[in-house]
N, C-alpha and C. Protein backbone atom coordinates (compact mmCIF):
# COMPACT_ATOMS: atom_id res chain seq x y z
N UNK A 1 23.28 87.70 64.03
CA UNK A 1 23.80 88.22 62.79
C UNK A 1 24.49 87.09 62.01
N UNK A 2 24.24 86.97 60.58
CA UNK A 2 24.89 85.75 59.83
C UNK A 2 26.25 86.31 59.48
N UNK A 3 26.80 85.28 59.04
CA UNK A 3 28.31 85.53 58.88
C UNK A 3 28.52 85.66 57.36
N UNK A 4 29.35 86.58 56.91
CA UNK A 4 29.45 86.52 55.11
C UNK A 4 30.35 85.19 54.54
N UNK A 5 29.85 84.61 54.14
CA UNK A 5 31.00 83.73 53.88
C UNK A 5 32.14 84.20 52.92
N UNK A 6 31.51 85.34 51.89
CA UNK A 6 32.89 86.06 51.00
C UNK A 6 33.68 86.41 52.08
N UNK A 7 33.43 87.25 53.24
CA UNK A 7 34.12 87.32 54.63
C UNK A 7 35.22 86.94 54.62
N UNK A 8 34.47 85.70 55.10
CA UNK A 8 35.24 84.45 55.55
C UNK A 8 36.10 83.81 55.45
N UNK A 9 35.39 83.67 53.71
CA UNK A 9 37.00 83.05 52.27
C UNK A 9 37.80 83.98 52.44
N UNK A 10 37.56 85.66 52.21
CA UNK A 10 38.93 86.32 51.84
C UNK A 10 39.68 86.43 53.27
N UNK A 11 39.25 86.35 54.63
CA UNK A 11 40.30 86.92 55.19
C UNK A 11 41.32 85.13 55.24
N UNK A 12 40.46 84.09 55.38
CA UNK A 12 41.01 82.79 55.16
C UNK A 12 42.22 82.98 54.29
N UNK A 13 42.08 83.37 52.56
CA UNK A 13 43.10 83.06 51.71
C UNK A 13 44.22 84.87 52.33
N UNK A 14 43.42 85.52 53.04
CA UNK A 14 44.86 86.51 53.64
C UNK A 14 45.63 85.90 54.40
N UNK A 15 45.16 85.16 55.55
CA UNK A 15 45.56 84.39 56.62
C UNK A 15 47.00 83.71 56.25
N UNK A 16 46.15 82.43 55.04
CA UNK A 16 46.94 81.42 54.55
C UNK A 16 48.27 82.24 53.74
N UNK A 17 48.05 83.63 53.00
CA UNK A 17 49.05 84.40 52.02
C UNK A 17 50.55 85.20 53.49
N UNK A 18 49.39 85.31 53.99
CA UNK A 18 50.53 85.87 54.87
C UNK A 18 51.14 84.44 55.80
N UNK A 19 50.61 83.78 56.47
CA UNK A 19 51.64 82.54 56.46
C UNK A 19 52.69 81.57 55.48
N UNK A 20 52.16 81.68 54.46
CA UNK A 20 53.28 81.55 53.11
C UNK A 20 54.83 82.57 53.16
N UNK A 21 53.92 83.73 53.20
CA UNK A 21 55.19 84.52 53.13
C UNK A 21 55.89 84.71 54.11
N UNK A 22 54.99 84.39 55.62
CA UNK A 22 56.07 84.58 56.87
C UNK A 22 57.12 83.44 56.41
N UNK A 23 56.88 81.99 55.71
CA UNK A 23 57.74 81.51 55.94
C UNK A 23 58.93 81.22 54.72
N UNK A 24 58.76 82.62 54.28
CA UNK A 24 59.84 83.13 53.25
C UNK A 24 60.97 84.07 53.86
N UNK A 25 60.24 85.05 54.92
CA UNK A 25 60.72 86.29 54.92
C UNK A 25 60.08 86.78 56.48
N UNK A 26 60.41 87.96 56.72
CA UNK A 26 60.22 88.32 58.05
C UNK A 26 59.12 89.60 58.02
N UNK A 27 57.87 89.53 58.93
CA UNK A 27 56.86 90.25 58.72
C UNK A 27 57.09 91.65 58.70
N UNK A 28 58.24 92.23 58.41
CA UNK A 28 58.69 94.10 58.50
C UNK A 28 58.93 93.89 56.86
N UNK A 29 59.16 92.76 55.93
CA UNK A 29 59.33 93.26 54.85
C UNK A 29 58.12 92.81 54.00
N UNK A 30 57.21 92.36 54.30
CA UNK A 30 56.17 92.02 53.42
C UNK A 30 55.43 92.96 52.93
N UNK A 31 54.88 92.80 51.73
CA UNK A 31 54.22 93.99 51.35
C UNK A 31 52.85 93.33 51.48
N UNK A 32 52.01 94.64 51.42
CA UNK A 32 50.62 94.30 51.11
C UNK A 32 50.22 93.74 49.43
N UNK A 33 50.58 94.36 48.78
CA UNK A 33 51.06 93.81 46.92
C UNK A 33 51.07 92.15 47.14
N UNK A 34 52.05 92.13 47.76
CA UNK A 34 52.93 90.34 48.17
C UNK A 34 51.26 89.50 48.21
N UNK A 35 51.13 89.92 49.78
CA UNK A 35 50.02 89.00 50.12
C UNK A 35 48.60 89.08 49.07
N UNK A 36 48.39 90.10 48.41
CA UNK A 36 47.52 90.26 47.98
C UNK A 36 46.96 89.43 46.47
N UNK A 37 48.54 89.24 46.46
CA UNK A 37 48.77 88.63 45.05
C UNK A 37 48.80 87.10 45.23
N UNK A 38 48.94 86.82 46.64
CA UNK A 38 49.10 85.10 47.01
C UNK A 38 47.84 84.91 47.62
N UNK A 39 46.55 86.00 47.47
CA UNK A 39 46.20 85.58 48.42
C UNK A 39 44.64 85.42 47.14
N UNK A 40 45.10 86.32 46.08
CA UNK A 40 44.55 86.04 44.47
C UNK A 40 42.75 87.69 45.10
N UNK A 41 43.36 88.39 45.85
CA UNK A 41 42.05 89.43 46.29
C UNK A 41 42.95 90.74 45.34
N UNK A 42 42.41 91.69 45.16
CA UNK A 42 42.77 93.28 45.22
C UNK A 42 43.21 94.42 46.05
N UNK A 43 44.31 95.26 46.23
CA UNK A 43 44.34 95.79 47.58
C UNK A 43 43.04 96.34 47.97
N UNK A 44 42.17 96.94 47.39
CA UNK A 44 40.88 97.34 47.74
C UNK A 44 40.31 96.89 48.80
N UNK A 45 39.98 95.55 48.42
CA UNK A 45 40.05 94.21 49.14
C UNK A 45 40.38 94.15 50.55
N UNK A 46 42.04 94.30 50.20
CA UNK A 46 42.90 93.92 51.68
C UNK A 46 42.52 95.79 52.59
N UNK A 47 42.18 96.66 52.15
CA UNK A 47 42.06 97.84 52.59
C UNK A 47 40.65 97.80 53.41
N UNK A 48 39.63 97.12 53.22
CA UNK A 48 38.52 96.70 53.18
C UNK A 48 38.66 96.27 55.05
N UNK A 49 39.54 95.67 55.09
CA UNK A 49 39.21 94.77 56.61
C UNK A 49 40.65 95.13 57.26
N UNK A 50 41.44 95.61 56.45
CA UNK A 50 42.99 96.05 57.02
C UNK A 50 43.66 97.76 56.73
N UNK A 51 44.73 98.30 57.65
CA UNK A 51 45.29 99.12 57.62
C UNK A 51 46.43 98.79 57.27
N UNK A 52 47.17 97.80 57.65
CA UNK A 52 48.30 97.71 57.16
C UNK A 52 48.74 96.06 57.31
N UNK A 53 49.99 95.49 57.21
CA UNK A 53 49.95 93.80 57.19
C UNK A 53 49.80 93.57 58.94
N UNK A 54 50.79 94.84 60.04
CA UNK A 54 50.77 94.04 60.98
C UNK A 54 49.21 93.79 61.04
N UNK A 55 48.26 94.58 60.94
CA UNK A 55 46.83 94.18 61.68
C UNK A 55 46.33 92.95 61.32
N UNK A 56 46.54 92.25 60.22
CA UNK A 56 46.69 91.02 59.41
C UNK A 56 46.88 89.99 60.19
N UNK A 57 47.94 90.48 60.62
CA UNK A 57 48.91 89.19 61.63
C UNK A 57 48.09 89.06 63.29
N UNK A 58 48.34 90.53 63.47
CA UNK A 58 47.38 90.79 64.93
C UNK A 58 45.99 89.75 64.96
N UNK A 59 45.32 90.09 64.21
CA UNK A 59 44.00 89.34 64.12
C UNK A 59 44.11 87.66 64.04
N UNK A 60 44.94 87.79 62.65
CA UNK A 60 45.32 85.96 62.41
C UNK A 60 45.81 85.47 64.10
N UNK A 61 47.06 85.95 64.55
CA UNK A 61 47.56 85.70 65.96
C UNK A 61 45.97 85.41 66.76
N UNK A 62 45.66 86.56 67.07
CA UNK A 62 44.28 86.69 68.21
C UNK A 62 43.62 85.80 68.09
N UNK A 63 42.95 84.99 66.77
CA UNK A 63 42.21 83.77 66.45
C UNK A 63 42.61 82.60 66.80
N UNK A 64 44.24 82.15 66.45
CA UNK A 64 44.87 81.05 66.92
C UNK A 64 44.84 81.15 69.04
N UNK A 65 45.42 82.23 69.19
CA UNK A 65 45.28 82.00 70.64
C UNK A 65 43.86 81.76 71.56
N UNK A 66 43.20 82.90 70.42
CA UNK A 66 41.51 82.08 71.19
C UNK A 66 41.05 81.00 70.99
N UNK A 67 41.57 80.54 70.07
CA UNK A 67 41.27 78.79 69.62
C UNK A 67 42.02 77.87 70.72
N UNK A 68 43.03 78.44 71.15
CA UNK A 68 44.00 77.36 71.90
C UNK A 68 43.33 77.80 73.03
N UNK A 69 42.70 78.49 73.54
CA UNK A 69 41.71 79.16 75.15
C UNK A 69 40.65 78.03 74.79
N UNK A 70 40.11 78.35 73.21
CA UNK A 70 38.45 77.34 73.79
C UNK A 70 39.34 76.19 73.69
N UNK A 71 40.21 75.36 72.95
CA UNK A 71 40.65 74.21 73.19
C UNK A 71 41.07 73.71 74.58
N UNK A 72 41.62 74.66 75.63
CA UNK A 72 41.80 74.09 76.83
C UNK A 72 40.53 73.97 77.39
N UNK A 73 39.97 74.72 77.55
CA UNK A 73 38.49 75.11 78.30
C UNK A 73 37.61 74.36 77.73
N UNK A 74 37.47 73.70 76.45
CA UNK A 74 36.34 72.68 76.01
C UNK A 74 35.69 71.38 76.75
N UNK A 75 36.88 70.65 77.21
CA UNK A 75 36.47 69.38 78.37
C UNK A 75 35.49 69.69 79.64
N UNK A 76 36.09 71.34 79.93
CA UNK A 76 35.32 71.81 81.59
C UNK A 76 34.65 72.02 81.18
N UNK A 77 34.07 72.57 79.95
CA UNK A 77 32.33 73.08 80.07
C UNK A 77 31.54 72.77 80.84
N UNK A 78 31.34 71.58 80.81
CA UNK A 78 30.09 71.53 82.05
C UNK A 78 30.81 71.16 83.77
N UNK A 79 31.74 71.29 83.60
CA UNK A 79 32.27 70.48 84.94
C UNK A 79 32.27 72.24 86.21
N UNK A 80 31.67 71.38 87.18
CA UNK A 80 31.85 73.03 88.28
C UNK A 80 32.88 73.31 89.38
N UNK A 81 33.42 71.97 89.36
CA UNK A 81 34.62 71.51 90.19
C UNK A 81 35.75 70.74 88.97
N UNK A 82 37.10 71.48 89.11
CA UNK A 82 38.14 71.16 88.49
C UNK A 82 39.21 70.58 89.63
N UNK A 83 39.48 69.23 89.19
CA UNK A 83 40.03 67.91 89.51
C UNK A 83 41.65 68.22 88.56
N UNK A 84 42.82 68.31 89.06
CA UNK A 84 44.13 68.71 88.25
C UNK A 84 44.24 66.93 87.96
N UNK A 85 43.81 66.13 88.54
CA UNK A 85 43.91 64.51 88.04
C UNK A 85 43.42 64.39 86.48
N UNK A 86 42.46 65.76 86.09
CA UNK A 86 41.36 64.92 85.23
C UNK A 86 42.40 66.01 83.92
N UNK A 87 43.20 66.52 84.14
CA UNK A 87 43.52 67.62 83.16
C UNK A 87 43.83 66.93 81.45
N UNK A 88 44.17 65.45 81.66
CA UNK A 88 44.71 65.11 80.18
C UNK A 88 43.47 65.71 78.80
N UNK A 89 42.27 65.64 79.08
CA UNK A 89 41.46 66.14 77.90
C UNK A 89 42.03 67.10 77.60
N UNK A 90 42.27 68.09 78.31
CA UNK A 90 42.42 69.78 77.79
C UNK A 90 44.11 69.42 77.20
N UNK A 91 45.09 68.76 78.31
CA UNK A 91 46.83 68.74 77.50
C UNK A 91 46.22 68.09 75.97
N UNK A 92 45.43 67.29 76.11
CA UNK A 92 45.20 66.53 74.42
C UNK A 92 45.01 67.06 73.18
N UNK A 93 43.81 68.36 73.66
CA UNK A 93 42.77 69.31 73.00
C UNK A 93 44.10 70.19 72.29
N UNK A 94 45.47 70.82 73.48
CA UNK A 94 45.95 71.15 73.23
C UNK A 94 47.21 71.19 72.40
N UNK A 95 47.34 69.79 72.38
CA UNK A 95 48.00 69.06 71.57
C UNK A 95 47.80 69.20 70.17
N UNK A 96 46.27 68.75 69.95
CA UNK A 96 45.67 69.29 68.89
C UNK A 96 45.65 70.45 67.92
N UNK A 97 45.86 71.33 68.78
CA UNK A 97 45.33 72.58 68.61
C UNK A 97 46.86 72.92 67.69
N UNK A 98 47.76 72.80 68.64
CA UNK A 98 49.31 73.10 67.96
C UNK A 98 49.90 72.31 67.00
N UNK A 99 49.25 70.78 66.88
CA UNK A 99 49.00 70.34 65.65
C UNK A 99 48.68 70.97 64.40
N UNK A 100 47.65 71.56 65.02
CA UNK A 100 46.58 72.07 63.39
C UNK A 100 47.36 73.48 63.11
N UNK A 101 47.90 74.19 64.28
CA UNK A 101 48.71 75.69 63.06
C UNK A 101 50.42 75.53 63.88
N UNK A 102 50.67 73.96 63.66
CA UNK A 102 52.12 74.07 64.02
C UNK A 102 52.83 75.09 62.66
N UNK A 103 52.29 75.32 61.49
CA UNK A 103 52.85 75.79 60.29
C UNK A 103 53.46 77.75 61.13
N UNK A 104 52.01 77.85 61.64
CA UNK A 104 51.85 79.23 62.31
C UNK A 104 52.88 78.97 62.99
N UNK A 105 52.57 78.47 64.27
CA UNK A 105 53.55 78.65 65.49
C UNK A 105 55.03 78.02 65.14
N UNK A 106 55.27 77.35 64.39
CA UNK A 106 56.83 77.51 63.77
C UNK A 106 57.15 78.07 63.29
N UNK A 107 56.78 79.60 62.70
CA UNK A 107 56.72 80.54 62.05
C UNK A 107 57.09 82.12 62.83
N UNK A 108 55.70 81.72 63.87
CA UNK A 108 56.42 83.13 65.05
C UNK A 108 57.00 82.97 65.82
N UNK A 109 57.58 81.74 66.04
CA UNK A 109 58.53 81.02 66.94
C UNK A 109 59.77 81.09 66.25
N UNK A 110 59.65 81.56 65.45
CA UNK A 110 61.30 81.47 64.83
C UNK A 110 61.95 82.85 64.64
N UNK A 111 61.42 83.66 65.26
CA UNK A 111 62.17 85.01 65.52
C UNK A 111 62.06 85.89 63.80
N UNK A 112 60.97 85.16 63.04
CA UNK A 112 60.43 86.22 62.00
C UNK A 112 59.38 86.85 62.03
N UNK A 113 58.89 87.10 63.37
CA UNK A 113 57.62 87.97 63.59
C UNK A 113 58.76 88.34 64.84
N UNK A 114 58.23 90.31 65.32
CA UNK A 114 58.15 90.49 66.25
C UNK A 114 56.90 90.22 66.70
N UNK A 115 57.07 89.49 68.28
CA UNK A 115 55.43 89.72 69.27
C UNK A 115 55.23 91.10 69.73
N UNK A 116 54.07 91.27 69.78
CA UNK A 116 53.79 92.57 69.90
C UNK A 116 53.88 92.83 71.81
């Protein structure tokens, strides 16, 4: 099955609207209006792929943590025996990984999201 890329873009610029505003404010007061308006879609739109903001967050969350799963797990792919000597690829990958949404994870790390 191909992927939509309109998809793609809008839940992207939700993603990015609701990380803006987490790091205004705390995810119990955001509105859907808020993000919708930063995120330049229609609620229609945000109704389209969402029920409400937490599911927003739920999903955005679920993506980053499966990203940081294939980032550890990327080096072993082919390996059938795991060596704890050989682990620096995956600490690196992971390094990486919290690099690229340190914006995120300084965000729900700071006690303005509850974890679910």
């Amino acid at each position: 099955m191909r992927t939509d890329m309109r998809i793609v873009k809008t839940k992207e610029a939700l993603h990015n609207a609701l990380l803006e505003l987490l790091n205004e404010k705390t995810l119990e007061v955001i509105s859907i209006s808020e993000i919708c308006r930063k995120a330049k879609i229609n609620r229609g739109t945000f109704y389209l792929h969402y029920k409400q903001v937490e599911d927003l967050f739920e999903e955005y969350f679920k993506e980053i943590t499966a990203d940081l799963t294939r980032s550890y797990q990327e080096p072993y792919r082919y390996v059938s025996v795991l060596k704890t000597s050989k682990l620096d690829p995956s600490t690196i990958r992971i390094f990486h990984h919290i690099e690229k949404y340190k914006s995120f994870y300084r965000i729900v790390f700071s006690k303005k999201v509850p974890l679910m």
